[in-house]
Protein backbone atom coordinates (compact mmCIF):
# COMPACT_ATOMS: atom_id res chain seq x y z
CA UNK A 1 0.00 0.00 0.00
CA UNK A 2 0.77 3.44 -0.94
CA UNK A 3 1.68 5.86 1.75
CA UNK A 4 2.21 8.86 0.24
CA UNK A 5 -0.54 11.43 0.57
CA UNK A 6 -2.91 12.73 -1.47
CA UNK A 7 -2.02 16.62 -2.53
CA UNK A 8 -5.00 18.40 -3.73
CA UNK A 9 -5.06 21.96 -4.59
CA UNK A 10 -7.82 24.49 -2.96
CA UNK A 11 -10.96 24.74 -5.33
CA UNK A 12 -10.27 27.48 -7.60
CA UNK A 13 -6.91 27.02 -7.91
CA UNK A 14 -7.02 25.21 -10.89
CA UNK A 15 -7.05 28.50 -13.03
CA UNK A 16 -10.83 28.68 -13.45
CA UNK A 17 -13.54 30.93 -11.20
CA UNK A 18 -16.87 29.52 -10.67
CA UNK A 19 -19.55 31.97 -11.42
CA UNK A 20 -23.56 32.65 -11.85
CA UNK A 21 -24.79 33.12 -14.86
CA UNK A 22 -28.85 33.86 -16.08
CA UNK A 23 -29.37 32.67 -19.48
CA UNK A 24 -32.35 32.34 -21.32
CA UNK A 25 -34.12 28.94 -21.48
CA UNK A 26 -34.31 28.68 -25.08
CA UNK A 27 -30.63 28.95 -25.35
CA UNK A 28 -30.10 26.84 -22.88
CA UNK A 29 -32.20 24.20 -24.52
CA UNK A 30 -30.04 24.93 -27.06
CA UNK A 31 -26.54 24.09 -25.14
CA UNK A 32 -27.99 20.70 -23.66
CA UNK A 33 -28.97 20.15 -27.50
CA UNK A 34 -25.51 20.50 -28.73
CA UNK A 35 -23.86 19.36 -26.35
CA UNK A 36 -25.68 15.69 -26.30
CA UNK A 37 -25.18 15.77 -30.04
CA UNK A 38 -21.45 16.19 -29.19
CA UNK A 39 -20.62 14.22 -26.51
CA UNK A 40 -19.54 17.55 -24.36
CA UNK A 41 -20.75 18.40 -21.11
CA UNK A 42 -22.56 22.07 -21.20
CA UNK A 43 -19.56 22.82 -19.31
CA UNK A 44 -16.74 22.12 -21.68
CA UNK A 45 -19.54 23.59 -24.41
CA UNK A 46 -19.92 26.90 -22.96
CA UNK A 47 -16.16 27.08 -22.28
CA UNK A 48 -15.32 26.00 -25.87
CA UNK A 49 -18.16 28.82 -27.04
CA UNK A 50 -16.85 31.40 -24.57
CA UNK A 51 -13.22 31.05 -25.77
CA UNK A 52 -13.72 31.42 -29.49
CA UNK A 53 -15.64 34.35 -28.94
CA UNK A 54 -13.04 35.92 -27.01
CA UNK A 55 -10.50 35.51 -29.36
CA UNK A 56 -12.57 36.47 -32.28
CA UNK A 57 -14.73 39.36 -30.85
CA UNK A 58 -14.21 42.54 -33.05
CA UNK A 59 -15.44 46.05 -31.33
CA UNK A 60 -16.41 48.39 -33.68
């Protein structure tokens, strides 16, 4: 058996934040939609979604 212990960091150390978000059902019917389609959770989904808009997001 293994004695070493078992190092885990503090939640929300990992480099993400939780937050609240409101969103409207339809979208959100939406998200599940796509993401069961994909095989993502709505969690990787929105992530995925989040960061392409970031890094393509032109402000006129």
């Amino acid at each position: 058996m293994n004695n070493e212990p078992l190092k885990i960091k503090k939640r929300g150390e990992d480099g993400h934040r939780l937050i609240t978000v409101r969103i409207r059902e339809e979208t959100l019917s939406e998200l599940d939609k796509i993401a069961s389609e994909s095989n993502y959770s709505r969690n990787e989904l929105i992530n995925i979604i989040l960061k392409h808009g970031v890094e393509n997001i032109v402000i006129e």
